[in-house]
C-alpha atoms as a PDB file:
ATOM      1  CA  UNK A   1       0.000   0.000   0.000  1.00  0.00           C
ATOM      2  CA  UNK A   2       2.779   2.472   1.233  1.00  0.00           C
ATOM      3  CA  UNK A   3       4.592   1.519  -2.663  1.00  0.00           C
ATOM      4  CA  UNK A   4       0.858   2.587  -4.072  1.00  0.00           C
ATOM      5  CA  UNK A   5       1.041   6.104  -3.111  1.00  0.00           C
ATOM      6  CA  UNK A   6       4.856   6.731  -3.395  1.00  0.00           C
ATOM      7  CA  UNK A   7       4.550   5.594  -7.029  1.00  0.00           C
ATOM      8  CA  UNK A   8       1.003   7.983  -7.651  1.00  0.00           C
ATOM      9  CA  UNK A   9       3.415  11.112  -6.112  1.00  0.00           C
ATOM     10  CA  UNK A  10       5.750  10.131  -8.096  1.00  0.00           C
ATOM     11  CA  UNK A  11       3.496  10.431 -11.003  1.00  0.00           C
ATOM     12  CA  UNK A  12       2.015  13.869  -9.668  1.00  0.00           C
ATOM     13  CA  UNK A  13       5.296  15.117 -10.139  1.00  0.00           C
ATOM     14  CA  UNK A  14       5.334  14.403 -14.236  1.00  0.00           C
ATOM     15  CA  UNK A  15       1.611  15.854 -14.513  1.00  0.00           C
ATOM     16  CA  UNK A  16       1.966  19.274 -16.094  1.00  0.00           C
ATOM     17  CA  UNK A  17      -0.630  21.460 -14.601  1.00  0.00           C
ATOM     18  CA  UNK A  18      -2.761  24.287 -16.236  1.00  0.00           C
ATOM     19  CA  UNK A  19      -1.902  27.864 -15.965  1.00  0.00           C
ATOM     20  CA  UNK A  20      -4.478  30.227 -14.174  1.00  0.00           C
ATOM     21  CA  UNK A  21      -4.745  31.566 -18.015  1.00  0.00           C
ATOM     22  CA  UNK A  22      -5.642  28.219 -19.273  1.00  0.00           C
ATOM     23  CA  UNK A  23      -8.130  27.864 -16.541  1.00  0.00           C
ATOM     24  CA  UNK A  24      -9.858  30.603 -17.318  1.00  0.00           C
ATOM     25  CA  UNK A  25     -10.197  29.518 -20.952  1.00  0.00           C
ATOM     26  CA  UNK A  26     -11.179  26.319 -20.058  1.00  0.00           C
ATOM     27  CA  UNK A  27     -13.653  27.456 -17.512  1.00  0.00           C
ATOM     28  CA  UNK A  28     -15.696  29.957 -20.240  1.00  0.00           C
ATOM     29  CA  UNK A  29     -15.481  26.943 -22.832  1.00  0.00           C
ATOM     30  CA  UNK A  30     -17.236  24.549 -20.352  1.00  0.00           C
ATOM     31  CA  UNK A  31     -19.916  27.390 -19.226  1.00  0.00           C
ATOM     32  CA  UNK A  32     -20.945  27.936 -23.072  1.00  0.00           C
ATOM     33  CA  UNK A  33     -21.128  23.822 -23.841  1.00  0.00           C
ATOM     34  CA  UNK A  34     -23.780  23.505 -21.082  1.00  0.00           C
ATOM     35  CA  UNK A  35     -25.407  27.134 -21.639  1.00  0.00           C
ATOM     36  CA  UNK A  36     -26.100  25.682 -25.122  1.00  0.00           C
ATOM     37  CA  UNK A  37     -26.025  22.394 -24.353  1.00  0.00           C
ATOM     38  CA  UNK A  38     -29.065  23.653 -22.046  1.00  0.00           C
ATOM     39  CA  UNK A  39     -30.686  25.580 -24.282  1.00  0.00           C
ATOM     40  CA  UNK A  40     -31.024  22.487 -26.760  1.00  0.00           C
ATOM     41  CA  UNK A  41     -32.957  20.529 -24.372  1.00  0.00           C
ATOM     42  CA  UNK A  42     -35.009  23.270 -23.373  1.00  0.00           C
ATOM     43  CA  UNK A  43     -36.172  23.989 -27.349  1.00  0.00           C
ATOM     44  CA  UNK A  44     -36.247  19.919 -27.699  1.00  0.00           C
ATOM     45  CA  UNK A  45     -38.087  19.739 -24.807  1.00  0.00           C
ATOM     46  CA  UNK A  46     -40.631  22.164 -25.514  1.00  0.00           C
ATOM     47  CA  UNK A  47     -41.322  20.741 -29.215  1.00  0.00           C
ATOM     48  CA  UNK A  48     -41.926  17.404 -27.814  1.00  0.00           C
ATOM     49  CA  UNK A  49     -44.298  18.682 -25.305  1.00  0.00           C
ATOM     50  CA  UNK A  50     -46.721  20.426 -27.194  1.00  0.00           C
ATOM     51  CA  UNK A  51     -46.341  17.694 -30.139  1.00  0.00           C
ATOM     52  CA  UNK A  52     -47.818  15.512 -27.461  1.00  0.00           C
ATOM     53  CA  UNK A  53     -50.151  17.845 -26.151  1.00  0.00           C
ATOM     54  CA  UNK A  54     -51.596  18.586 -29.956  1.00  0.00           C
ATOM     55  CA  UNK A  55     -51.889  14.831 -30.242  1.00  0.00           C
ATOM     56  CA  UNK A  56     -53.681  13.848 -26.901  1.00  0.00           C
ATOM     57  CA  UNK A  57     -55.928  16.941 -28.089  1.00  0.00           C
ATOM     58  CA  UNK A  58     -56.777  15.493 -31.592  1.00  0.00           C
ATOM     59  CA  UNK A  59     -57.217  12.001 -30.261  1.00  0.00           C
END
């Protein structure tokens, strides 16, 4: 167990880490995927709800 973790710090030490900068970017990317990732399921959403509203209306 003790060998486990020596070898994962080990590894931590090779991992290059993101700059605040990239962050940032990365951050903003993210927050527009799921702003119009959200935005498709609401539109989808609504379609499909008042497709099966017209049709429990007509039959």
């Amino acid at each position: 167990m003790i060998q486990f973790f020596k070898a994962s710090f080990r590894e931590l030490k090779h991992v290059v880490w993101p700059t605040k900068d990239e962050t940032k970017s990365f951050f903003v990317i993210v927050m527009i995927v799921l702003v119009l990732f959200w935005l498709y399921l609401l539109v989808f959403s609504t379609i499909f709800s008042e497709a099966m509203l017209y049709l429990w209306k007509v039959f």
